[in-house]
C-alpha atoms as a PDB file:
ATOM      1  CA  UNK A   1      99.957 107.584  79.435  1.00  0.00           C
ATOM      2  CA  UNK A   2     101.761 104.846  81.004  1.00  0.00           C
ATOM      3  CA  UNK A   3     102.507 101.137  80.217  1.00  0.00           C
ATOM      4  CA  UNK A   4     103.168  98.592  82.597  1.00  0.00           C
ATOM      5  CA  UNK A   5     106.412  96.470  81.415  1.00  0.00           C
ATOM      6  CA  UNK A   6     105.679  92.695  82.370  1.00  0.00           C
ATOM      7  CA  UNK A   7     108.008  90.802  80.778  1.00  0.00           C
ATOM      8  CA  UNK A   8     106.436  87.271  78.918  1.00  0.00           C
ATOM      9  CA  UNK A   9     106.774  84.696  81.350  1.00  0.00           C
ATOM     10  CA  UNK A  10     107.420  86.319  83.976  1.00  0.00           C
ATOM     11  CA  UNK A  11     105.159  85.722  87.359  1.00  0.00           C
ATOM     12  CA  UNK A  12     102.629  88.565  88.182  1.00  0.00           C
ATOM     13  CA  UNK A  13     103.709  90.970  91.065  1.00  0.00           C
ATOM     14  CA  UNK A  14     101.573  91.777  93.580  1.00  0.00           C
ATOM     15  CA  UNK A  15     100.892  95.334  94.518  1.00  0.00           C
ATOM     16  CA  UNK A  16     104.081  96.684  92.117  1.00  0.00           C
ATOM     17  CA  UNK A  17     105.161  96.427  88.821  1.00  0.00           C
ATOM     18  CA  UNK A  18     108.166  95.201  87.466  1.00  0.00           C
ATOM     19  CA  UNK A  19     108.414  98.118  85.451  1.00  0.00           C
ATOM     20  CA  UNK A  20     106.637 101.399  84.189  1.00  0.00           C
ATOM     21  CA  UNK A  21     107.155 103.131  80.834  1.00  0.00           C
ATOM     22  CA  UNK A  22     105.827 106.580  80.575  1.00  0.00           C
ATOM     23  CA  UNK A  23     106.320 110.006  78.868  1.00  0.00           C
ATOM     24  CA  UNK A  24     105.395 113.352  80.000  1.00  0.00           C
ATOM     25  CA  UNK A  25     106.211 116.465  82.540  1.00  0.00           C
ATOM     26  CA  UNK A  26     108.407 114.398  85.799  1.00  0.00           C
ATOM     27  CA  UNK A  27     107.995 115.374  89.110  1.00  0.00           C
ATOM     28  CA  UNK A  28     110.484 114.110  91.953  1.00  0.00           C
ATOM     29  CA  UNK A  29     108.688 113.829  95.544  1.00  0.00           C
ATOM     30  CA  UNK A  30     111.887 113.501  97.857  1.00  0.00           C
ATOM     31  CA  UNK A  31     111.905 111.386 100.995  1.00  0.00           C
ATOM     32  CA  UNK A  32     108.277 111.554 103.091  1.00  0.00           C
ATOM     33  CA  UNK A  33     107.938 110.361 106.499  1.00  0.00           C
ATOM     34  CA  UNK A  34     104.941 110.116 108.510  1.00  0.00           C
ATOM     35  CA  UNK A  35     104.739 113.640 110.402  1.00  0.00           C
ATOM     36  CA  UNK A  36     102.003 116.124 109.203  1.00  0.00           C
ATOM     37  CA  UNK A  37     102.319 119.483 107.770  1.00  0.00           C
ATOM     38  CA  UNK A  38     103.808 121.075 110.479  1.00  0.00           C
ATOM     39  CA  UNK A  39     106.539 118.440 110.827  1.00  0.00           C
ATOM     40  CA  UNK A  40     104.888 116.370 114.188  1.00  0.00           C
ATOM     41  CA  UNK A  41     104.077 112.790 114.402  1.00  0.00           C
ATOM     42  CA  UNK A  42     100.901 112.322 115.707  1.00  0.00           C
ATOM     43  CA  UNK A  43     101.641 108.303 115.872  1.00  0.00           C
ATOM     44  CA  UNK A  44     104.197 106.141 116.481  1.00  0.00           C
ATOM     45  CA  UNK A  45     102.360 102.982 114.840  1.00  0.00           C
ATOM     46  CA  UNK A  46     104.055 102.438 111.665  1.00  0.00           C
ATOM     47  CA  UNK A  47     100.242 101.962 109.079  1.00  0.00           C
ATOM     48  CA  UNK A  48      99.125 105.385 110.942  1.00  0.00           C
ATOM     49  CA  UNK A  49     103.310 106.562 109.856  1.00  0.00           C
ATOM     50  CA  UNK A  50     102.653 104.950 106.287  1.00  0.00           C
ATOM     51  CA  UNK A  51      99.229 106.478 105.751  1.00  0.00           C
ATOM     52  CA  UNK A  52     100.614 110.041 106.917  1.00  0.00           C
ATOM     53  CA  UNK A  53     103.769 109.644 104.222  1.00  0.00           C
ATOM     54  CA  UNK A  54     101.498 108.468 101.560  1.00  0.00           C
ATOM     55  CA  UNK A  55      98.985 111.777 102.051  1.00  0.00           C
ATOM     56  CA  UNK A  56     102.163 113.539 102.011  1.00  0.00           C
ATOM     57  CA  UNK A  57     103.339 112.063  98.900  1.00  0.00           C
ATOM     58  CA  UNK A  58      99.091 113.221  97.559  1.00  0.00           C
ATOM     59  CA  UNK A  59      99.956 116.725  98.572  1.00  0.00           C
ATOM     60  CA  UNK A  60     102.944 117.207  96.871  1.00  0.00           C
ATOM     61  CA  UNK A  61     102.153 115.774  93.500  1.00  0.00           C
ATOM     62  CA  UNK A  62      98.831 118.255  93.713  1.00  0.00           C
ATOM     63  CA  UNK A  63     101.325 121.069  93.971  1.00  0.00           C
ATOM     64  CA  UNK A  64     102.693 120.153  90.498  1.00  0.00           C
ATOM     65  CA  UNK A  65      99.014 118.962  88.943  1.00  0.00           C
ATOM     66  CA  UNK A  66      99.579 115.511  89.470  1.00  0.00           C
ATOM     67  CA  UNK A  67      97.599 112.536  91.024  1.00  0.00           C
ATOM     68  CA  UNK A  68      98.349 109.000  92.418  1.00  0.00           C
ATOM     69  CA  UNK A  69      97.569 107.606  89.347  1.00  0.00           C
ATOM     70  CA  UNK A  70     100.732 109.177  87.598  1.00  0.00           C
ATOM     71  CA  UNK A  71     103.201 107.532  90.035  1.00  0.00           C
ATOM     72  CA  UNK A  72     105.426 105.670  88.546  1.00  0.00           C
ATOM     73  CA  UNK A  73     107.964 104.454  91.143  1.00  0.00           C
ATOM     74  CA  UNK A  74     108.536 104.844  94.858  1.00  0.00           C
ATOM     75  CA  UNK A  75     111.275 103.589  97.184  1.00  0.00           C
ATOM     76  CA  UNK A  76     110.019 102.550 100.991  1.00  0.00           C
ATOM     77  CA  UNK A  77     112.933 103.290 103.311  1.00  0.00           C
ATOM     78  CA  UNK A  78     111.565 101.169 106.720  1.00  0.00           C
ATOM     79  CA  UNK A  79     113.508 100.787 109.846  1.00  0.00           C
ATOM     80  CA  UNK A  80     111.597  97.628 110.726  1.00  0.00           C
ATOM     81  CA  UNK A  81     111.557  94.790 108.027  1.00  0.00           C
ATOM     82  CA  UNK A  82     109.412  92.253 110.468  1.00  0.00           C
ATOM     83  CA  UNK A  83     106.986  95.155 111.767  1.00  0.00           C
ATOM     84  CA  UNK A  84     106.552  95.505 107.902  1.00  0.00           C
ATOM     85  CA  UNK A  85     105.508  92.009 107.070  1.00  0.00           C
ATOM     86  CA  UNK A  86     103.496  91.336 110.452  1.00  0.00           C
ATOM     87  CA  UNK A  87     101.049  94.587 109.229  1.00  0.00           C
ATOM     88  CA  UNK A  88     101.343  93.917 105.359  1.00  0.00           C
ATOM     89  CA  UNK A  89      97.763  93.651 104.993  1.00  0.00           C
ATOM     90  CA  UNK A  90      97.056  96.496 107.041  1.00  0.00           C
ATOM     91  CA  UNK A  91      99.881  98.877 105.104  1.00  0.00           C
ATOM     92  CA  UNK A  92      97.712  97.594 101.701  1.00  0.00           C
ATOM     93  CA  UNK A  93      94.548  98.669 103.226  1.00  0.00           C
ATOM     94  CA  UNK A  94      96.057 102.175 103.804  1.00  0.00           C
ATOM     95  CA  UNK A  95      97.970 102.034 100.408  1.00  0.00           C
ATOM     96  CA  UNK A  96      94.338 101.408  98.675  1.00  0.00           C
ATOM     97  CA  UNK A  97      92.843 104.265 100.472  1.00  0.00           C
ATOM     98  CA  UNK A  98      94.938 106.636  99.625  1.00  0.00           C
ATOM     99  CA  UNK A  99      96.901 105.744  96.367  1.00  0.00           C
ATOM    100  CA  UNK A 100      94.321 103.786  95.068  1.00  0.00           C
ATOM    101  CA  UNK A 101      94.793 100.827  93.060  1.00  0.00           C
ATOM    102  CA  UNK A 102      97.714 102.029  91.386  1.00  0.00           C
ATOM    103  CA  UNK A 103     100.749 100.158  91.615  1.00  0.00           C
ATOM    104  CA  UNK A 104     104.039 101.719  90.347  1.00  0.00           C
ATOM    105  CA  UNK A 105     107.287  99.808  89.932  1.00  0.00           C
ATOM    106  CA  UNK A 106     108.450  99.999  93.592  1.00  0.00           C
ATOM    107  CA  UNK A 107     111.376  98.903  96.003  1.00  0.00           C
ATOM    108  CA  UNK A 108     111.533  98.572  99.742  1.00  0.00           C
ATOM    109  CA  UNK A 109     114.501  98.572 102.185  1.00  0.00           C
ATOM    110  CA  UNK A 110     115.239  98.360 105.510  1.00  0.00           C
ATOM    111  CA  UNK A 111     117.814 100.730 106.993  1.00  0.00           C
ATOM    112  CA  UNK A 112     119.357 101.283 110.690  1.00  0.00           C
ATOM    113  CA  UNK A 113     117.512 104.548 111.026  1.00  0.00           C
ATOM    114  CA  UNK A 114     116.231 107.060 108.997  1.00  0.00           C
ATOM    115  CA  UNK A 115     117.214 110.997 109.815  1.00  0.00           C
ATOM    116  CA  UNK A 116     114.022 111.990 112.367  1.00  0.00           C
ATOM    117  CA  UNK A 117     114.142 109.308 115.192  1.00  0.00           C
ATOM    118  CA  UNK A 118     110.533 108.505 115.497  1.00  0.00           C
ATOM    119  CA  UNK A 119     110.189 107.717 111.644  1.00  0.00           C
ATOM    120  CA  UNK A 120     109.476 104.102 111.180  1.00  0.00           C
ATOM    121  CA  UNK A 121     109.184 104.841 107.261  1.00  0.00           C
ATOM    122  CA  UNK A 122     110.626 107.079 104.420  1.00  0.00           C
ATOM    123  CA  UNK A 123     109.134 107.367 101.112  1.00  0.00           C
ATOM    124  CA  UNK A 124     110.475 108.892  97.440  1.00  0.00           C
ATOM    125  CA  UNK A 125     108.170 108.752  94.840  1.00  0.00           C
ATOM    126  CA  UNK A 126     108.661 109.800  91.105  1.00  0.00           C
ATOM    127  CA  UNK A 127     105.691 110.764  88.910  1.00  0.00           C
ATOM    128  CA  UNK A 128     104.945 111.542  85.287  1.00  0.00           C
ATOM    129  CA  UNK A 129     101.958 113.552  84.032  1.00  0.00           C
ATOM    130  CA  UNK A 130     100.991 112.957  80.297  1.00  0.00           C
ATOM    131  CA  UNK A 131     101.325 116.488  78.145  1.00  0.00           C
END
C-alpha cells in the first residue's frame, strides 16, 4: 500500500507527488534510456525515446512481480530541458499510456550528455510491492 504525502497547505503537483510513503519488497530499476531490448534506438525523437525508457522501466519491474502502479519515485536525466517543455504534453500522453495514471514522487534534470550519445533521456525508477 502506498500513501501519497501532501503536506496541508501545500499547492497540488501536477503529474508527481511531493512525496510517497510505502512498505513492502523494493526493487531498484537503474538508469533506462530509450533503445529496445537489443540495445538500438529505433528513434531519435525524444516522446518516441521517453515512451521506449518507460516500457523499459514496465519490463523490468515484471521481472521482479511488480507493476507501474508500485512506483514510487523516478529521476528523468534529459539532455534537452527546452525540447522537454516544448513536447510536455506529448511526454504526458506517452507517460499515461504506459504508466498509467500513477504519479510517483519524481525529479527531472538536465545534464550535458548522458553515457550512449543518441539518448535524449535517462530514467531510474524505484518501486515497492506490498507483502
Amino acid at each position: 500500500m502506498h500513501e501519497i504525502l501532501q503536506p496541508e497547505g501545500w499547492a497540488k503537483p501536477v503529474g508527481y507527488a511531493n512525496g510517497v510513503l510505502a512498505q513492502g519488497r523494493q526493487i531498484w530499476v537503474g538508469g533506462q534510456i530509450g533503445w529496445n531490448a537489443h540495445q538500438a534506438f529505433e528513434s531519435d525523437d525524444l516522446v518516441d525515446q521517453v515512451r521506449q525508457t518507460l516500457q523499459n522501466i514496465v519490463s523490468v519491474l515484471a521481472e521482479g512481480g511488480a507493476e507501474p502502479r508500485h512506483i514510487v519515485s523516478m529521476t528523468w536525466y534529459l539532455v534537452d530541458k527546452k525540447d522537454y517543455h516544448e513536447r510536455l504534453r506529448d511526454i504526458g500522453r506517452v507517460y499515461r499510456e504506459v504508466i498509467g495514471r500513477h504519479f510517483p514522487a519524481m525529479a527531472a534534470v538536465q545534464v550535458v550528455a548522458l553515457m550512449e550519445d543518441r539518448a535524449k533521456v535517462e530514467i531510474q525508477a524505484t518501486a515497492v510491492v506490498p507483502e
